[in-house]
C-alpha atoms as a PDB file:
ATOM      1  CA  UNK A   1      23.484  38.349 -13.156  1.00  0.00           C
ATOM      2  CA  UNK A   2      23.196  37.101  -9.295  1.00  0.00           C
ATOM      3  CA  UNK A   3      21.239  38.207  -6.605  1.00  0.00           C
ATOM      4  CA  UNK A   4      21.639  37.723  -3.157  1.00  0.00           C
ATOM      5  CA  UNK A   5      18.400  37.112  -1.039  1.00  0.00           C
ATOM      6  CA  UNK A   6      19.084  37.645   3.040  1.00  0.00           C
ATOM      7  CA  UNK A   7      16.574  36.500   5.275  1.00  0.00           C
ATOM      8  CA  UNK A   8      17.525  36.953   8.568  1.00  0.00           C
ATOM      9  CA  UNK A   9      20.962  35.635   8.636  1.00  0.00           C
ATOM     10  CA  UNK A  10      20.266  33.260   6.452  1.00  0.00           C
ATOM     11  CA  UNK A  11      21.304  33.953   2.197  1.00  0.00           C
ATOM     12  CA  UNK A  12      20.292  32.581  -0.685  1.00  0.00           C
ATOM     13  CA  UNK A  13      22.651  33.166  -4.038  1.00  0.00           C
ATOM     14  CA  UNK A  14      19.673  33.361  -6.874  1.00  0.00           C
ATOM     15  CA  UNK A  15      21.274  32.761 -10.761  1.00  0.00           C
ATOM     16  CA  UNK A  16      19.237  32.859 -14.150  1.00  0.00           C
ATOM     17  CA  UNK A  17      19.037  29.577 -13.890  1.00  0.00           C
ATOM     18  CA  UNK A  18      19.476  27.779 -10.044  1.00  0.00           C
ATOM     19  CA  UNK A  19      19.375  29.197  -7.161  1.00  0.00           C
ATOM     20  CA  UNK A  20      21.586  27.900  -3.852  1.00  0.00           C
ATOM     21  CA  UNK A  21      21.169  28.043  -0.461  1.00  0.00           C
ATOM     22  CA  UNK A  22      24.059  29.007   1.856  1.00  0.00           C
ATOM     23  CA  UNK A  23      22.662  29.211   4.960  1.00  0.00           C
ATOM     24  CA  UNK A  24      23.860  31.392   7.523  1.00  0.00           C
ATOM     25  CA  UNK A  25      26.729  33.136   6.566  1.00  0.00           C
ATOM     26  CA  UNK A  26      28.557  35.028   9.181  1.00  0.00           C
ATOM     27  CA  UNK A  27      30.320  38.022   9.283  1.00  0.00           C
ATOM     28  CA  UNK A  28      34.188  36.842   8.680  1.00  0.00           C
ATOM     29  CA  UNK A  29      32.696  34.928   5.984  1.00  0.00           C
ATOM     30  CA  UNK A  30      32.065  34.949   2.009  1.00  0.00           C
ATOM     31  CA  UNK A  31      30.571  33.735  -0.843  1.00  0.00           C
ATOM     32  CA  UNK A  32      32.296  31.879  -3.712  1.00  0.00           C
ATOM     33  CA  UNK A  33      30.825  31.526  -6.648  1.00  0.00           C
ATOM     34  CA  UNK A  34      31.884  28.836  -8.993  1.00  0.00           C
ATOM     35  CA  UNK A  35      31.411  29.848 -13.310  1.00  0.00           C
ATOM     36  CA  UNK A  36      31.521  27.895 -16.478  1.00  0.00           C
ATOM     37  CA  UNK A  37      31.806  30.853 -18.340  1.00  0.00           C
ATOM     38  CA  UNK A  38      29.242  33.057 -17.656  1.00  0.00           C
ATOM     39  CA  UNK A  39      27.095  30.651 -16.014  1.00  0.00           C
ATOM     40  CA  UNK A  40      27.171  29.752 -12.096  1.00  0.00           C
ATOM     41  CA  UNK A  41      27.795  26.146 -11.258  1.00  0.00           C
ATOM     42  CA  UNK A  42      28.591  26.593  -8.132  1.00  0.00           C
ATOM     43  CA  UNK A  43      28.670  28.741  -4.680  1.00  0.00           C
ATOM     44  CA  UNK A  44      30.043  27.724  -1.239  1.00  0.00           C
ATOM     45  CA  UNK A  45      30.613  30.042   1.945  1.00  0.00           C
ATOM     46  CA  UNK A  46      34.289  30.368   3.030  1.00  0.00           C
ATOM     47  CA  UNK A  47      35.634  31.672   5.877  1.00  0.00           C
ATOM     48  CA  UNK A  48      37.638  35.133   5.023  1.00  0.00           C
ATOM     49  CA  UNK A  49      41.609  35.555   5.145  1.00  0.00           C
ATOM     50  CA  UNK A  50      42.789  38.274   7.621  1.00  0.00           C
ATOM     51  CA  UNK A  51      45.697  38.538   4.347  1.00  0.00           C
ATOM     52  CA  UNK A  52      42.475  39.584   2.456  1.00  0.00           C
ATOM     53  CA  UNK A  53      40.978  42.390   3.754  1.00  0.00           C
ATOM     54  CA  UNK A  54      42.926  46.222   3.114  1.00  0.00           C
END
């Protein structure tokens, strides 16, 4: 499980084990998250595809 902490406009991505620090994140943006199996390794913010969204 994962839980996202917004302060502001500022988010932290909290795991069972590590917790990362994204920054701001804006609104045309989103959060990755990065797994070895069940476990987060990893989480960067990336900028969202038009292509994406329905």
């Amino acid at each position: 499980m994962t839980v996202v902490v917004i302060v502001g406009r500022r988010m932290i991505l909290i795991a069972p084990d590590r917790e990362f620090d994204l920054g701001i994140v804006e609104p045309d943006e989103r959060i990755v998250r990065e797994l070895d199996g069940t476990r987060v390794v990893g989480a960067t913010v990336v900028k969202e595809s038009g292509a994406d969204r329905t």
